[in-house]
Protein backbone atom coordinates (compact mmCIF):
# COMPACT_ATOMS: atom_id res chain seq x y z
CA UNK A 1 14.48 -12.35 -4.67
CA UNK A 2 12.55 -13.68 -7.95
CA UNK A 3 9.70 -11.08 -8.85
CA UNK A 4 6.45 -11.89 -7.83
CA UNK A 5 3.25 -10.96 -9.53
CA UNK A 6 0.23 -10.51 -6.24
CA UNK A 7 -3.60 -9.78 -7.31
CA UNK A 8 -5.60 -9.83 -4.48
CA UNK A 9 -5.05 -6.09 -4.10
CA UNK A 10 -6.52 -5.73 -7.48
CA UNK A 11 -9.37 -8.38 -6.97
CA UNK A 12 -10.14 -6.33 -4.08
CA UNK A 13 -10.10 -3.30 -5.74
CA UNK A 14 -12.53 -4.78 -8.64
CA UNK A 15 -15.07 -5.80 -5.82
CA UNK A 16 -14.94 -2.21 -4.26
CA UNK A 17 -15.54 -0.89 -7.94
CA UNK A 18 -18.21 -3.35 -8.11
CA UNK A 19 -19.99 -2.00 -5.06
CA UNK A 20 -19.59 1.81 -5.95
CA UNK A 21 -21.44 1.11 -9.17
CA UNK A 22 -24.14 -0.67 -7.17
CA UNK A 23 -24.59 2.47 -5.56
CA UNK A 24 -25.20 4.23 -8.37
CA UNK A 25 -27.46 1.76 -9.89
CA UNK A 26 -30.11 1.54 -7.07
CA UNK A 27 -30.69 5.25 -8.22
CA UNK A 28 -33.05 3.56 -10.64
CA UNK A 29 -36.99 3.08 -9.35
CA UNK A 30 -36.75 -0.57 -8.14
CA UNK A 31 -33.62 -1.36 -8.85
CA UNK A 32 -31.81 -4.46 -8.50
CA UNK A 33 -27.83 -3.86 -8.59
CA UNK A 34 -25.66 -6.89 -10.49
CA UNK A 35 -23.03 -5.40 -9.55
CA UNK A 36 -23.68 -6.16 -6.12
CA UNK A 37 -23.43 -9.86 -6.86
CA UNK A 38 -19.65 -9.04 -8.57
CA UNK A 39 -18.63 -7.55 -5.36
CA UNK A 40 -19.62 -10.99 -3.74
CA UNK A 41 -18.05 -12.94 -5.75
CA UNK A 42 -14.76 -10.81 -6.82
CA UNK A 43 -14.26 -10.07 -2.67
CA UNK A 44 -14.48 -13.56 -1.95
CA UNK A 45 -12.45 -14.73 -4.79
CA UNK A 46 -9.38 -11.66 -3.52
CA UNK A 47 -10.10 -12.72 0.43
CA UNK A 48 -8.46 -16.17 -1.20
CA UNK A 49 -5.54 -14.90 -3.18
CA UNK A 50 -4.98 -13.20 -0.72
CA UNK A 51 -4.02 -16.08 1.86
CA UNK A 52 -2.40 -18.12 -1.23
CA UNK A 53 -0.16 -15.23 -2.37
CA UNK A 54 0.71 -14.43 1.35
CA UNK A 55 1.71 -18.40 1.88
CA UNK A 56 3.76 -18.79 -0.79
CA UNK A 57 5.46 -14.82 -0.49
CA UNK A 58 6.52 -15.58 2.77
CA UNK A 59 7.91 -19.27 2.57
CA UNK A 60 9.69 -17.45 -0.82
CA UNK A 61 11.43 -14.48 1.63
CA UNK A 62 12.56 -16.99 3.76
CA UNK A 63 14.57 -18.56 1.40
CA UNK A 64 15.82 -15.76 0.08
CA UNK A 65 16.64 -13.76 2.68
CA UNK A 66 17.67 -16.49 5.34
CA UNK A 67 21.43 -14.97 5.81
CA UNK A 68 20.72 -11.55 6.11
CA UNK A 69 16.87 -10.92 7.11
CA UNK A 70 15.81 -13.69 8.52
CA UNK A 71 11.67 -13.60 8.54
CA UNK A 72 10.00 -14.25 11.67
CA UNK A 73 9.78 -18.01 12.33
CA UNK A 74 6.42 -17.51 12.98
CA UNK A 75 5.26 -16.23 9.61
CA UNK A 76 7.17 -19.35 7.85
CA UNK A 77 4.44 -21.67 10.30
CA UNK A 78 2.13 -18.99 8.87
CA UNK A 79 2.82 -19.70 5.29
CA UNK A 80 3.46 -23.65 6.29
CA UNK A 81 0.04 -23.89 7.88
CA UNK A 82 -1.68 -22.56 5.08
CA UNK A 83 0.30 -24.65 2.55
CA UNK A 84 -0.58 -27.98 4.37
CA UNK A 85 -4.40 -26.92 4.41
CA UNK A 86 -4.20 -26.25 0.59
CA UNK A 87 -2.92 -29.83 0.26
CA UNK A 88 -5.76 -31.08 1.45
CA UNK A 89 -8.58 -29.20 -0.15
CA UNK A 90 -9.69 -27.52 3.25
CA UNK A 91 -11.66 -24.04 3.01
CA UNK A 92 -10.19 -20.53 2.88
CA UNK A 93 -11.68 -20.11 6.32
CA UNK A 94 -9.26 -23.08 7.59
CA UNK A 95 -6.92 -20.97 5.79
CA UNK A 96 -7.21 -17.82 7.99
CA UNK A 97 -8.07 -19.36 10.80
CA UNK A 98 -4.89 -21.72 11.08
CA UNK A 99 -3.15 -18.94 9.74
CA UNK A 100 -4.02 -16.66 12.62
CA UNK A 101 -3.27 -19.45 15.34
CA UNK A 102 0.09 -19.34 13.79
CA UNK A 103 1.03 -15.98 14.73
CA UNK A 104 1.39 -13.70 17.70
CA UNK A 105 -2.16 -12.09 17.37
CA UNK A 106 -3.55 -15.12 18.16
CA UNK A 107 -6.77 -17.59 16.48
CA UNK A 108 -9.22 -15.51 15.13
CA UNK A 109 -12.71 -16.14 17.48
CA UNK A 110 -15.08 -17.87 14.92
CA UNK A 111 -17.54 -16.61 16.93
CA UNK A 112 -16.92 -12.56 16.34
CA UNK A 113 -18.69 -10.81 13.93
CA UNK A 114 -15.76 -10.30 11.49
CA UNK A 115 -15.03 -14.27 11.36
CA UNK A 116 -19.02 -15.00 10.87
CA UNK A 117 -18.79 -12.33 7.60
CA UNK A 118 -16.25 -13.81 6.21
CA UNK A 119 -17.53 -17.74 6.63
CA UNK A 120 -20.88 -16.26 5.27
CA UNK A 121 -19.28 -14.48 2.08
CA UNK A 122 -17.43 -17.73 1.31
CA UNK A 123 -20.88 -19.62 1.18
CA UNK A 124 -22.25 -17.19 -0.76
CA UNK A 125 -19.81 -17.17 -3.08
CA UNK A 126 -19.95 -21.12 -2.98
CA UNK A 127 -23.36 -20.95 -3.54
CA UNK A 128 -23.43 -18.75 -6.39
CA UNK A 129 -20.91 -20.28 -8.55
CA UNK A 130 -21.46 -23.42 -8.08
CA UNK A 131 -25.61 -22.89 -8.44
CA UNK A 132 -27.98 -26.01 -8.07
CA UNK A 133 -32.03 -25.31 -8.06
CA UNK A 134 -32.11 -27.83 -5.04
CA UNK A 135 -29.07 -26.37 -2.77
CA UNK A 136 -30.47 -24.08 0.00
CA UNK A 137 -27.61 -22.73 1.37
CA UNK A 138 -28.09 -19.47 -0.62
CA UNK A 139 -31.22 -19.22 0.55
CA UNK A 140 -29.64 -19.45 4.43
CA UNK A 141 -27.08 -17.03 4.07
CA UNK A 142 -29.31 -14.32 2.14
CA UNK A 143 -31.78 -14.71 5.32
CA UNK A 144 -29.05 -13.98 7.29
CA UNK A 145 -27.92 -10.34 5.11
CA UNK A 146 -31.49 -9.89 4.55
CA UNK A 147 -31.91 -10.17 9.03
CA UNK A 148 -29.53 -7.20 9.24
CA UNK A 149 -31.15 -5.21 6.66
CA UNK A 150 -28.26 -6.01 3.95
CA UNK A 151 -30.15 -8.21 1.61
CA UNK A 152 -33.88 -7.70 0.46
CA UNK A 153 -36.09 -9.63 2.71
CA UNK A 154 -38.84 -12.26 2.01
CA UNK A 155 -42.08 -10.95 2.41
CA UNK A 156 -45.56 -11.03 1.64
CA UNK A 157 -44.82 -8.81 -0.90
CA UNK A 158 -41.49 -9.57 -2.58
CA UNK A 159 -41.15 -13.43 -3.41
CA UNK A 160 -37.72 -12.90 -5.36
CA UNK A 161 -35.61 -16.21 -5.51
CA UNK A 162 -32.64 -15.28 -2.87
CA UNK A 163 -29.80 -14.35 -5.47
CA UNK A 164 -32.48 -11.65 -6.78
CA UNK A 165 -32.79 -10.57 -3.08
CA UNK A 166 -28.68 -10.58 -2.80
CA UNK A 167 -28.72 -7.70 -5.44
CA UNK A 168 -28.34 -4.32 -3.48
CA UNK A 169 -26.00 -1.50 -2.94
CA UNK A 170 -25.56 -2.45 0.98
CA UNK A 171 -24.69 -6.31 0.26
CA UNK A 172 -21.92 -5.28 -2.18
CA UNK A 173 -20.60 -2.72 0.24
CA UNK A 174 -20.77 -5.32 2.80
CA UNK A 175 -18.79 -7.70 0.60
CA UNK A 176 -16.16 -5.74 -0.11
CA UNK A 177 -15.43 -4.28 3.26
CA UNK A 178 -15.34 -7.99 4.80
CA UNK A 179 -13.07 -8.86 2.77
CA UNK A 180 -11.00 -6.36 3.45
CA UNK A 181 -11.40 -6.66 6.92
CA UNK A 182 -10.39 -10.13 7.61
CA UNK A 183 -6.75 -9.36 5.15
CA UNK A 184 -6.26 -6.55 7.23
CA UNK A 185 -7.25 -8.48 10.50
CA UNK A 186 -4.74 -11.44 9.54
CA UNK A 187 -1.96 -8.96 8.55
CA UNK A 188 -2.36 -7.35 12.35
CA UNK A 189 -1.58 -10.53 13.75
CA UNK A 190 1.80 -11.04 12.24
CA UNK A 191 5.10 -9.90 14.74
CA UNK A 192 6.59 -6.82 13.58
CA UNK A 193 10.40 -7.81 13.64
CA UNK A 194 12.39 -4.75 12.07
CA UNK A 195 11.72 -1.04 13.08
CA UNK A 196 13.34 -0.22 9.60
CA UNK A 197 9.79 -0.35 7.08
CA UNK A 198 11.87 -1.75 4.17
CA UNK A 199 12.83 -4.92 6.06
CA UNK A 200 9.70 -5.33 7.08
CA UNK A 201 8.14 -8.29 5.36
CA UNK A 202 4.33 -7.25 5.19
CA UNK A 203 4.67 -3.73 5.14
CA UNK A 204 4.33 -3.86 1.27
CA UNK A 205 1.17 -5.79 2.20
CA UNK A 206 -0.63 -3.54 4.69
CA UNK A 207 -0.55 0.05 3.48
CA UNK A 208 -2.09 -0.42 0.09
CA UNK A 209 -4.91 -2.56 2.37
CA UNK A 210 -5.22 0.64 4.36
CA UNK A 211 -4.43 3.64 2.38
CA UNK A 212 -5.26 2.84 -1.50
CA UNK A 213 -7.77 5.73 -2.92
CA UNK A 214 -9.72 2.89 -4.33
CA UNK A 215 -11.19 1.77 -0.94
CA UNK A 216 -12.70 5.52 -0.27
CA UNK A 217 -16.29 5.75 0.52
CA UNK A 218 -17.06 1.66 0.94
């Protein structure tokens, strides 16, 4: 099989590094962490590779190990599904979500709280890097961290614009650990086909997810 080069794992890795720091930061008197805006953006941007890189791993194993390992034909609708939303522009959330339906695990429920993180990270991160003074869907999704006591809340006395309000140590903890959530989520979906670990096509996938030293503490 051709080498492939994967960097979601170290996307995500960046983000959690990103959130640590923030952490650290808010030590300050009145701080307001940047590097909790980093872990927004870097989790979101990993969440992403990470549904690419799966797509076009699996589709690649098939191939290559057709006559010998044959990969689930679920995961190959996995990696299809995700290809044909690519194709057309759709969302990372379409991603996942037709992903999921795809495998044995079933659709992931829009509706759960995991699902709702994830659709609210992406529009933050839409909303950040793609910044217009007249958009308000920052504003919508900060009010919605700062609800559940992740962002800073408007109040009679803090006016801060809401990307201000998006810098704290708990947003880019939250960031990080939804995006690591919904991989891991996805990846628990997928049929396990071969009791042996090294023909097991997402094995490679999962432990670093779970085990890497990185991900301590967030």
């Amino acid at each position: 099989m051709p080498s492939v080069h994967l960097h979601h794992l170290h996307l995500l890795l960046m983000a959690h590094g990103a959130a640590k720091r923030s952490v650290e930061d808010a030590k300050r008197p009145n701080a307001l962490t940047d590097d909790a805006l980093i872990a927004i953006v870097v989790a979101a941007t990993a969440a992403e590779a990470f549904i690419n890189e799966l797509a076009y791993y699996l589709r690649l194993l098939g191939d290559t190990r057709a006559d010998w390992a044959p990969v689930e034909s679920e995961l190959l609708a996995c990696a299809d599904v995700v290809n044909e939303v690519e194709d057309r522009r759709g969302p990372v959330t379409e991603k996942y979500h037709a992903a999921s339906r795809a495998l044995p695990g079933g659709a992931f429920d829009k509706g759960a709280l995991a699902f709702q993180d994830f659709a609210c990270l992406v529009r933050l991160r839409n909303a950040i890097v793609h910044l217009k003074p007249e958009a308000t869907d920052g504003q919508k999704w900060t009010d919605v961290l700062a609800a559940r006591g992740l962002a800073l809340p408007l109040s009679s006395t803090c006016h801060l614009p809401w990307l201000d309000r998006l810098l704290t140590p708990q947003t880019g903890a939250w960031a990080a650990r939804t995006a690591r959530n919904i991989m891991l989520q996805l990846l628990e979906k997928a049929p396990r086909q071969y009791d042996t670990k090294g023909l097991d096509p997402l094995i490679s996938w999962e432990e670093p997810l779970r085990n890497h030293a990185g991900f301590a503490a967030n």
